[in-house]
Every structure is written in C-alpha cells, then in structure tokens.
PDB file of N, CA and C in Angstrom:
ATOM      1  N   UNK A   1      78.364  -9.814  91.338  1.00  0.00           N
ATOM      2  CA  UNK A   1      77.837  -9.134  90.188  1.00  0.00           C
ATOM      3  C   UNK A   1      77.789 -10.113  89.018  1.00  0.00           C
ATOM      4  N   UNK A   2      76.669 -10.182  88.072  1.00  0.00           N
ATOM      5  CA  UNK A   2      76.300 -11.029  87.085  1.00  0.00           C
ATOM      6  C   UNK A   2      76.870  -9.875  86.119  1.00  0.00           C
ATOM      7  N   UNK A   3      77.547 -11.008  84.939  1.00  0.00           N
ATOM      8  CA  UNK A   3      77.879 -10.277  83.674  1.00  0.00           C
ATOM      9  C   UNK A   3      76.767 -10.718  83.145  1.00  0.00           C
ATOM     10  N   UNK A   4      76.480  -9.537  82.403  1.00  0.00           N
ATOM     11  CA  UNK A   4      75.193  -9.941  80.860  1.00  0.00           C
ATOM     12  C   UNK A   4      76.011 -10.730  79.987  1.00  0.00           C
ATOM     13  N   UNK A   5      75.189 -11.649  78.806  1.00  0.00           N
ATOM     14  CA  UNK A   5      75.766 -12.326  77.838  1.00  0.00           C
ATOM     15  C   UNK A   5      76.486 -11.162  76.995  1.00  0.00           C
ATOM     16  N   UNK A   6      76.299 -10.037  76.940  1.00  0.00           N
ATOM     17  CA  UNK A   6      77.360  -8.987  75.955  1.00  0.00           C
ATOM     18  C   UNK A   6      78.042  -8.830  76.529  1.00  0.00           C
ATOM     19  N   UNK A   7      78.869  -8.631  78.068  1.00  0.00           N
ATOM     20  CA  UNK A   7      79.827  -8.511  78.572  1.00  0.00           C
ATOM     21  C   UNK A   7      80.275  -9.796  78.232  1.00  0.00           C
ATOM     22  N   UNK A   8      79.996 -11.081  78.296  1.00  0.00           N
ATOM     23  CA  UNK A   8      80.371 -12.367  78.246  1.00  0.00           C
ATOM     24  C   UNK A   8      81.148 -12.703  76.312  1.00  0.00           C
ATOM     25  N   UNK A   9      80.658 -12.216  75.965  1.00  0.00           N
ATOM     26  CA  UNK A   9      81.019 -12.237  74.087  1.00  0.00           C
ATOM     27  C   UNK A   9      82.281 -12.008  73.918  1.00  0.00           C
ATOM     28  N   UNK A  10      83.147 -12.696  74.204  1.00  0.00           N
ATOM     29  CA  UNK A  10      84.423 -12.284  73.503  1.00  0.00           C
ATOM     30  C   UNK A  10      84.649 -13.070  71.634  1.00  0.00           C
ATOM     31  N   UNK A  11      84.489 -12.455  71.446  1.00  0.00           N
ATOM     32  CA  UNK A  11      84.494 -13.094  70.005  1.00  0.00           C
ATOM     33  C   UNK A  11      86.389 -13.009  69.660  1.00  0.00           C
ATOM     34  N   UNK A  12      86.645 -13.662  69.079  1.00  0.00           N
ATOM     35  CA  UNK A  12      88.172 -13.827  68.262  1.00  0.00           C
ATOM     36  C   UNK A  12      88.140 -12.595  67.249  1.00  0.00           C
ATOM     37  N   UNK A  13      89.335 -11.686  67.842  1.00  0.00           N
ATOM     38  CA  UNK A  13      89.444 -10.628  66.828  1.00  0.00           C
ATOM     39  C   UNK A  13      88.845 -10.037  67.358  1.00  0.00           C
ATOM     40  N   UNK A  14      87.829  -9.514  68.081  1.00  0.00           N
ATOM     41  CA  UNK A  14      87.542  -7.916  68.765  1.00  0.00           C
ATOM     42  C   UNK A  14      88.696  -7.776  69.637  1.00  0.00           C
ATOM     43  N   UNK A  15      88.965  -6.305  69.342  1.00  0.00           N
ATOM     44  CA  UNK A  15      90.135  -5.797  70.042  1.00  0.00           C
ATOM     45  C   UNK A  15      89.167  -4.212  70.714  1.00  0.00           C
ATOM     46  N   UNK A  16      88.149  -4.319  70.572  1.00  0.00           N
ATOM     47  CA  UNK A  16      88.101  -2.853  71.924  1.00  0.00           C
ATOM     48  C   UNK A  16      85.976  -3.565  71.660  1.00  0.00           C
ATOM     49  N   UNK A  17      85.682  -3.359  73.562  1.00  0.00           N
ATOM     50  CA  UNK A  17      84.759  -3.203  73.687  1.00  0.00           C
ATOM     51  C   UNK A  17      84.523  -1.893  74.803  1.00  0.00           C
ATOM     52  N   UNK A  18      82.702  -2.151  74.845  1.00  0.00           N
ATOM     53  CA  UNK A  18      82.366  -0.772  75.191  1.00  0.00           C
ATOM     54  C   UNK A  18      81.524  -1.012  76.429  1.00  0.00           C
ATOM     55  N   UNK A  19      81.765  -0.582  77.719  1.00  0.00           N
ATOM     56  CA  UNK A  19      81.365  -0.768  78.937  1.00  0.00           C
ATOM     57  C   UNK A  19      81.311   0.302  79.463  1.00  0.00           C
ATOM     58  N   UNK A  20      79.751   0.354  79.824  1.00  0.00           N
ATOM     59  CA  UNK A  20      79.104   1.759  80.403  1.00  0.00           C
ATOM     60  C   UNK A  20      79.726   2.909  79.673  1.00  0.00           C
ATOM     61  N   UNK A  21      80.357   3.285  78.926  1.00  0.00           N
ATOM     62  CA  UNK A  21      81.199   4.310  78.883  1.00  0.00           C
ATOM     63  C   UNK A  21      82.697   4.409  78.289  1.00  0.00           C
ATOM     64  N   UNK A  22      83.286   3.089  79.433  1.00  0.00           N
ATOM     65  CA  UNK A  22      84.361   3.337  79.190  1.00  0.00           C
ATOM     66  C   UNK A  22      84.619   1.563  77.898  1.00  0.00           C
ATOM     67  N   UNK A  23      85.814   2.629  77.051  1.00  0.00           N
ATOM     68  CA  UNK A  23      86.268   1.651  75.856  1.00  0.00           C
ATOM     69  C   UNK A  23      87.338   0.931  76.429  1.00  0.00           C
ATOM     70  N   UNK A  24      87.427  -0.872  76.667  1.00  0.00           N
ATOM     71  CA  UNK A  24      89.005  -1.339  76.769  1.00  0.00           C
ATOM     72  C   UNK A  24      88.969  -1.928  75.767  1.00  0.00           C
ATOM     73  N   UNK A  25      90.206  -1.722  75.193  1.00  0.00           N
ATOM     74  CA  UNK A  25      91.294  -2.112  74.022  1.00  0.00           C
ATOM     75  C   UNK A  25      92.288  -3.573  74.526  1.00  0.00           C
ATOM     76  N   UNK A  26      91.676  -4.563  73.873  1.00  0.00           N
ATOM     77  CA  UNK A  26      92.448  -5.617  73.749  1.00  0.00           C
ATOM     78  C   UNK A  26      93.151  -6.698  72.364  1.00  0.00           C
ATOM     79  N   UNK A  27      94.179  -7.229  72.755  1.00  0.00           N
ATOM     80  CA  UNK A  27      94.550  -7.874  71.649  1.00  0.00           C
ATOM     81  C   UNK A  27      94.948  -9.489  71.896  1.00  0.00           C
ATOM     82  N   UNK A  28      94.266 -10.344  71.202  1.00  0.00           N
ATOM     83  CA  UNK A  28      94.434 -11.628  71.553  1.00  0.00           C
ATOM     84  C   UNK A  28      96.491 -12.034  71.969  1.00  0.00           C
ATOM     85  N   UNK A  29      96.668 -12.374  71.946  1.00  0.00           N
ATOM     86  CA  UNK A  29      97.910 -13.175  72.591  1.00  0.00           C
ATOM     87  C   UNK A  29      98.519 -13.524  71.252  1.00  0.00           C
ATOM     88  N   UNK A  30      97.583 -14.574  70.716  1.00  0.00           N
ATOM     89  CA  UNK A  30      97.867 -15.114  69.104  1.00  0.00           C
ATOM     90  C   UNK A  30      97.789 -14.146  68.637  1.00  0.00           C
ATOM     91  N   UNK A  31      97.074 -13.066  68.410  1.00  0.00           N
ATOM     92  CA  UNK A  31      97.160 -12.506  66.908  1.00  0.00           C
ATOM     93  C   UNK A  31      98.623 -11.351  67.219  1.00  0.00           C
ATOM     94  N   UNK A  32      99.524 -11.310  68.298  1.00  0.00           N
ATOM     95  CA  UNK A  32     100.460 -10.453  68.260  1.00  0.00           C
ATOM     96  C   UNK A  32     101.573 -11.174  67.843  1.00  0.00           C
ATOM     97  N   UNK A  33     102.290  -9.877  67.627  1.00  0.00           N
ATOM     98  CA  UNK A  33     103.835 -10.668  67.156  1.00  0.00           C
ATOM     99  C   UNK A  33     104.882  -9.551  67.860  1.00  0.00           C
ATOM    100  N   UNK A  34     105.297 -10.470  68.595  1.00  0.00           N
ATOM    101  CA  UNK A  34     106.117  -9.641  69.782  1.00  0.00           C
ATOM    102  C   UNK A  34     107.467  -9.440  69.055  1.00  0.00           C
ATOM    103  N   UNK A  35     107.654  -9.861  68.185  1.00  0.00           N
ATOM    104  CA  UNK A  35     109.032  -9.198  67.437  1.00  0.00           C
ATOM    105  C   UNK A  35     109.066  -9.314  66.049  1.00  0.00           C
ATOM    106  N   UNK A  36     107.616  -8.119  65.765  1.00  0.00           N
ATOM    107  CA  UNK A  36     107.815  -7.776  64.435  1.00  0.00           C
ATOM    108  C   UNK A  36     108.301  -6.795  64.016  1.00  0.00           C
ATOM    109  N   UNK A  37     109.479  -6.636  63.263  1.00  0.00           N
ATOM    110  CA  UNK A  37     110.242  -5.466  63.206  1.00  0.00           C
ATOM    111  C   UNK A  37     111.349  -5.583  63.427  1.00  0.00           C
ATOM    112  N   UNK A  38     111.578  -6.425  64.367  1.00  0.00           N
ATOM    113  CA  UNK A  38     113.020  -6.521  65.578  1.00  0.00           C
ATOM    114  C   UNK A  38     113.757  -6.119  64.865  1.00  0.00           C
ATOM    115  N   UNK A  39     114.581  -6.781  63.710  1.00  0.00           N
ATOM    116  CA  UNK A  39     115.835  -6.949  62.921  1.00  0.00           C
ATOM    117  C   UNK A  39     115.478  -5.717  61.992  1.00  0.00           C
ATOM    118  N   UNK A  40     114.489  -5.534  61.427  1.00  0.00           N
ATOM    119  CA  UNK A  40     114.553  -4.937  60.317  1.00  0.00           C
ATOM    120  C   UNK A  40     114.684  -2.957  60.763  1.00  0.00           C
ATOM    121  N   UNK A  41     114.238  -2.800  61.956  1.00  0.00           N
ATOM    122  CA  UNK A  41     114.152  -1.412  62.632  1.00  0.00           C
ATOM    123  C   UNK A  41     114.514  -1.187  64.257  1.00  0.00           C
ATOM    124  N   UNK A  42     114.667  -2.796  64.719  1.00  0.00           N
ATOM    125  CA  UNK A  42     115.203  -2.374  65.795  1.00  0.00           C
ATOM    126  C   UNK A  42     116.940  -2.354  65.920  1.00  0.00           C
ATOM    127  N   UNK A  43     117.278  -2.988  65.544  1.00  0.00           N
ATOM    128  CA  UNK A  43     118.561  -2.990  65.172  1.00  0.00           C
ATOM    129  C   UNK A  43     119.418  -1.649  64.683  1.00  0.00           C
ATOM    130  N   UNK A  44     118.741  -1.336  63.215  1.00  0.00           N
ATOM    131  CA  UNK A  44     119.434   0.127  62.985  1.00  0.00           C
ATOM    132  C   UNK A  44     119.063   0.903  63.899  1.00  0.00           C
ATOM    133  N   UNK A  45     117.784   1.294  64.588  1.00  0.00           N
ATOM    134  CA  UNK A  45     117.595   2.527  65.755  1.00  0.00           C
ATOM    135  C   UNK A  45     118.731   2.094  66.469  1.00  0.00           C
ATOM    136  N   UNK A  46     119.427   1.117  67.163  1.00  0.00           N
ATOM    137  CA  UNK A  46     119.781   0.894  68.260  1.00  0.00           C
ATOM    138  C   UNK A  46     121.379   1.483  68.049  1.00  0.00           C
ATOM    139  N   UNK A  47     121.818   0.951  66.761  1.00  0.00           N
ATOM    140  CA  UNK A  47     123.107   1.730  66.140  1.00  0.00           C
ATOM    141  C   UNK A  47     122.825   3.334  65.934  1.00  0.00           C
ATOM    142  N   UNK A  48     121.946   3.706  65.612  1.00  0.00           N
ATOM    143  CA  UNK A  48     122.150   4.760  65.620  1.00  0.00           C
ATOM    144  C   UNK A  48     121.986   5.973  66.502  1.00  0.00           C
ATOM    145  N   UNK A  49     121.371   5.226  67.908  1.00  0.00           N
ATOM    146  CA  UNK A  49     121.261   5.361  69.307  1.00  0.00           C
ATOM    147  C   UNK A  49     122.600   5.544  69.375  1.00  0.00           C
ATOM    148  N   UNK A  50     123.355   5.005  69.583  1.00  0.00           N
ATOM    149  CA  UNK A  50     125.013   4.387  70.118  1.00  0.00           C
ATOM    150  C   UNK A  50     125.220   5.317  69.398  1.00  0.00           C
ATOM    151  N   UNK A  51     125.600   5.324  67.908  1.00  0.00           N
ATOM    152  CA  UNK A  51     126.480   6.245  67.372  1.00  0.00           C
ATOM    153  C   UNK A  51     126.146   7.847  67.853  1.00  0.00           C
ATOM    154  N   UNK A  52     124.946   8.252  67.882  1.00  0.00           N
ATOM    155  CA  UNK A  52     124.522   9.375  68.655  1.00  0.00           C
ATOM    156  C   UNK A  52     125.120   9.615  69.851  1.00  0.00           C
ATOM    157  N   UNK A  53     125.180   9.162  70.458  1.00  0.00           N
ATOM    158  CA  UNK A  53     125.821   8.929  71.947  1.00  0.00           C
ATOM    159  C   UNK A  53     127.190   9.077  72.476  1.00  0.00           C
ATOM    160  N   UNK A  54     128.137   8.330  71.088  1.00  0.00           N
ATOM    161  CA  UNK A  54     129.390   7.885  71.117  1.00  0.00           C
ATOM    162  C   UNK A  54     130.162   9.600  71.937  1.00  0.00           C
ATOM    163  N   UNK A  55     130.100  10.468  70.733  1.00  0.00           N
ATOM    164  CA  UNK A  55     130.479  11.670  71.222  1.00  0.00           C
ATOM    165  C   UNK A  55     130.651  12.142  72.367  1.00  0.00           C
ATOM    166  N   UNK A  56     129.483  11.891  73.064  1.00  0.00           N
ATOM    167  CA  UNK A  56     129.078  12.429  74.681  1.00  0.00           C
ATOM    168  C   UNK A  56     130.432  11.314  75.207  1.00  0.00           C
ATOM    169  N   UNK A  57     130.088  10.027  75.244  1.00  0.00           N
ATOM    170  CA  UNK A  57     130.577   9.504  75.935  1.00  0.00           C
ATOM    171  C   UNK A  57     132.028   9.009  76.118  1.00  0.00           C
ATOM    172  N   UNK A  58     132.472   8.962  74.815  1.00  0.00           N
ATOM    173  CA  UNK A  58     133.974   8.832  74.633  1.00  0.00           C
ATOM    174  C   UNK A  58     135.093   9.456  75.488  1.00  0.00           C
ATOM    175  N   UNK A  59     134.580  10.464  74.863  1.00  0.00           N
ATOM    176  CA  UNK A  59     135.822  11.609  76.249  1.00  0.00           C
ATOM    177  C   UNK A  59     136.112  11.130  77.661  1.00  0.00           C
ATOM    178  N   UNK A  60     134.924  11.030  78.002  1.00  0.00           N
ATOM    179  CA  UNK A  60     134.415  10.963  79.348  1.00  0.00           C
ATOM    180  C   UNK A  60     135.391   9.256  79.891  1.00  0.00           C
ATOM    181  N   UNK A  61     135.197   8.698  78.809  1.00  0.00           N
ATOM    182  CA  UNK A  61     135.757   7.255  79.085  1.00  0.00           C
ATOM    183  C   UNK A  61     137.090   7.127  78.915  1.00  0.00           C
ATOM    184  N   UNK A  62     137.689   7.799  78.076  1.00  0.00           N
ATOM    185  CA  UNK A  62     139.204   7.685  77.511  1.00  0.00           C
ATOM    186  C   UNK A  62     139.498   9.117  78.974  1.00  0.00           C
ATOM    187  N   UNK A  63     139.129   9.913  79.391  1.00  0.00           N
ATOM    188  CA  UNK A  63     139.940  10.617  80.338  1.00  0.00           C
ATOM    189  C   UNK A  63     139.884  10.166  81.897  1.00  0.00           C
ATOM    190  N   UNK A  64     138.449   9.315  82.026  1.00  0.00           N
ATOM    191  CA  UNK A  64     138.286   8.122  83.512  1.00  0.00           C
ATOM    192  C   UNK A  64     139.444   7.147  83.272  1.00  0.00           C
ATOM    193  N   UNK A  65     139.456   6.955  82.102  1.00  0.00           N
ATOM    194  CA  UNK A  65     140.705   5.621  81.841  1.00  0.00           C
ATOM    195  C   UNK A  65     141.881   6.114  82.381  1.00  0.00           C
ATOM    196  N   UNK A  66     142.082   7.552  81.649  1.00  0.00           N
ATOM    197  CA  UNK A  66     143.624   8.142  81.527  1.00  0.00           C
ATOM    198  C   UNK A  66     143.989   8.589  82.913  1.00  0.00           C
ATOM    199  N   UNK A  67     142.548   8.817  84.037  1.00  0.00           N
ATOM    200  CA  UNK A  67     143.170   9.856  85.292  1.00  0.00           C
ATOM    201  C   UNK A  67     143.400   8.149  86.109  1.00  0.00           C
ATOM    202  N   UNK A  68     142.694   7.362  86.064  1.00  0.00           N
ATOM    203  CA  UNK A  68     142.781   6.117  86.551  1.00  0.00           C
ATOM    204  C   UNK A  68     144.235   5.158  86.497  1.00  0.00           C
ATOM    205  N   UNK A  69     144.651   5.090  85.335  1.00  0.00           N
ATOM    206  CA  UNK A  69     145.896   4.648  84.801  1.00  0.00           C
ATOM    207  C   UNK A  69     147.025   5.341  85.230  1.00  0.00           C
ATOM    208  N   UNK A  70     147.282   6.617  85.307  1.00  0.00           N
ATOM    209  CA  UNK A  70     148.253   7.870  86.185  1.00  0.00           C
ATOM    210  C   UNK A  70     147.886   7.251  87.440  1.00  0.00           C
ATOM    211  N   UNK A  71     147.257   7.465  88.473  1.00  0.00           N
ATOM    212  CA  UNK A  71     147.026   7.399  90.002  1.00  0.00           C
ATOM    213  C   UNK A  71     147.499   6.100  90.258  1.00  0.00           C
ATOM    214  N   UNK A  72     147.313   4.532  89.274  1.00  0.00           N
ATOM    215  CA  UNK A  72     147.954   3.115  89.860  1.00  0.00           C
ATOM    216  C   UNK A  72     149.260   3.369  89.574  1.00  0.00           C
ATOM    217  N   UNK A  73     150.012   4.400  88.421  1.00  0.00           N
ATOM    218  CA  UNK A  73     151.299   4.071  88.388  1.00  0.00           C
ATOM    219  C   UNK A  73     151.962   5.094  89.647  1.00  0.00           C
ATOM    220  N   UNK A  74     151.408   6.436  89.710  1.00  0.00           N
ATOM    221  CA  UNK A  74     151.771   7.308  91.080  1.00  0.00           C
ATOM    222  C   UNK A  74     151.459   6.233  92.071  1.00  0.00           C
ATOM    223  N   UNK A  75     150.570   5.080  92.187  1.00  0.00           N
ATOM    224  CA  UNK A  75     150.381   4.146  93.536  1.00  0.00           C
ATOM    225  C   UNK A  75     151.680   3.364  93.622  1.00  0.00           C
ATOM    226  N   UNK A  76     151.798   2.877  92.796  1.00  0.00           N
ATOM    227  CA  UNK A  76     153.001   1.924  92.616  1.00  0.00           C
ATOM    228  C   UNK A  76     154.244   2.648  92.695  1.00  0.00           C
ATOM    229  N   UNK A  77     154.874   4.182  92.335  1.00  0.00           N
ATOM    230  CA  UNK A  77     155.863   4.360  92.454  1.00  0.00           C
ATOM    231  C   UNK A  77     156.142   4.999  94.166  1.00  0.00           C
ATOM    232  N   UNK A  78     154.769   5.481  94.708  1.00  0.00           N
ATOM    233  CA  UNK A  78     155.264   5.818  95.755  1.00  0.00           C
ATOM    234  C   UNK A  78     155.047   4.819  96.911  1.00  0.00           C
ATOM    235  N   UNK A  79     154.668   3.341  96.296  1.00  0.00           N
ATOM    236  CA  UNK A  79     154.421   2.608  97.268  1.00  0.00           C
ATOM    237  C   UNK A  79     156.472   1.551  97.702  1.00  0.00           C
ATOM    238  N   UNK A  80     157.025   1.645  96.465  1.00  0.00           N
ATOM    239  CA  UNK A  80     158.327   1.392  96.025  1.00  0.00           C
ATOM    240  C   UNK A  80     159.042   1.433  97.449  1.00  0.00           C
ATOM    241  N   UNK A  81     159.948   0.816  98.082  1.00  0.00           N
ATOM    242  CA  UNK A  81     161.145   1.074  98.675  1.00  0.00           C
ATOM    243  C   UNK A  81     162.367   2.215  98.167  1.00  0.00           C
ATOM    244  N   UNK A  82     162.857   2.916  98.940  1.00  0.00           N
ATOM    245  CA  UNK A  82     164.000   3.645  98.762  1.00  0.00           C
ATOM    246  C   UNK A  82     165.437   2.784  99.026  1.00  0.00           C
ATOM    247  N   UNK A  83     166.167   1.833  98.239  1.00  0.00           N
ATOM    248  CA  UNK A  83     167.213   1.531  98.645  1.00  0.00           C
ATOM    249  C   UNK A  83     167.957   1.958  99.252  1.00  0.00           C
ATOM    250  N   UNK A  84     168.216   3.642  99.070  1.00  0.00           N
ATOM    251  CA  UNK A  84     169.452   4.170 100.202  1.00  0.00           C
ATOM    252  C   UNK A  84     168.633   4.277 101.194  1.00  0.00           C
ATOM    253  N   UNK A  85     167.445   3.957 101.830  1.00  0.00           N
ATOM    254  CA  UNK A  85     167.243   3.761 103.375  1.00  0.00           C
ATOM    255  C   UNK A  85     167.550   2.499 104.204  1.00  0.00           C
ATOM    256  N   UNK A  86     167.919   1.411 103.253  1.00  0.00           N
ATOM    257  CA  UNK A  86     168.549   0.157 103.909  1.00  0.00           C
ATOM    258  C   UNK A  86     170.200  -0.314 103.401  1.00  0.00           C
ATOM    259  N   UNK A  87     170.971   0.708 103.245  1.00  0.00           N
ATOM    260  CA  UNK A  87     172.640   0.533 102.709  1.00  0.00           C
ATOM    261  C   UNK A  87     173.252   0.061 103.800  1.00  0.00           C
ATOM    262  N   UNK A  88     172.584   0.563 104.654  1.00  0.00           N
ATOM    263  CA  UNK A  88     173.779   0.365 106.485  1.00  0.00           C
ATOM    264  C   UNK A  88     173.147  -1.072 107.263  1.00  0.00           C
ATOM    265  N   UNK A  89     172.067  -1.574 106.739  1.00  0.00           N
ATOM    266  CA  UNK A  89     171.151  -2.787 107.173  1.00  0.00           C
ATOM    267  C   UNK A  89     172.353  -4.258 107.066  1.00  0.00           C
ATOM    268  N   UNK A  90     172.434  -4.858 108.083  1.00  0.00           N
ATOM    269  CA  UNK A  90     173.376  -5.742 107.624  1.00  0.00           C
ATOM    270  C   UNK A  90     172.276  -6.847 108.120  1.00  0.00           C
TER     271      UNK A  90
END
C-alpha cells in the first residue's frame, strides 16, 4: 500500500491527524516531559496515599507482628528440655 504525500506530512508539533475517519493523537518524544510535576504533585499525592491507608493497615501489621512474636516464644519454650527428665542420667 502507497501512502499519499498527506499521510506522509508529519510536520513538528502536529499532535492528532485524520485518516479516513479515524483521529490518531500523537506527541513528539521532544516536546514531552516525562516528569513534569513529579516533585511538586507527585510527591504530596503519594503521602497522602500512605497516610490514607495507614489506618487500614497498621492494625493489621502490629497484630501479624504480635500473633507472630507469641508463637516463636511458645516455639522456643516448648522446644526447651525438661531437666527433671535427665536427674537419674549418669
């Protein structure tokens, strides 16, 4: 299939052409800025993501901690020797 010279026209700075019908939307490479904003709005959303969140998740972490921390010390005490089962051991 032959492109016509208007399919062929990319001029610098058109960002949407029109084919048969359908519109594609493009944006040069150069003219974007992949982290505009970053610091100035991505940052606070992201804190205030987290702080939103904290609630849900806290509990959940401090009582996985707390049932976790009980079960190694129940591991450890019933893993222990009984001294009066070796008194008569010579």
């Amino acid at each position: 299939m032959r492109l016509t010279p208007a399919l062929l026209d990319e001029a610098f700075g058109s960002i949407s052409k029109r084919v048969r019908g359908i519109v594609i939307y493009k944006l040069s490479p150069y003219e974007q800025r992949a982290f505009a904003g970053y610091i100035k709005h991505g940052v606070p959303n992201t804190v205030r993501r987290v702080a939103e969140s904290l609630p849900y998740l806290l509990p959940m972490v401090f009582g996985t901690y707390f049932i976790y921390s009980e079960a190694e010390k129940e591991h450890k005490r019933l893993m222990r020797k009984n001294p009066a089962d070796y008194e008569n051991d010579v």
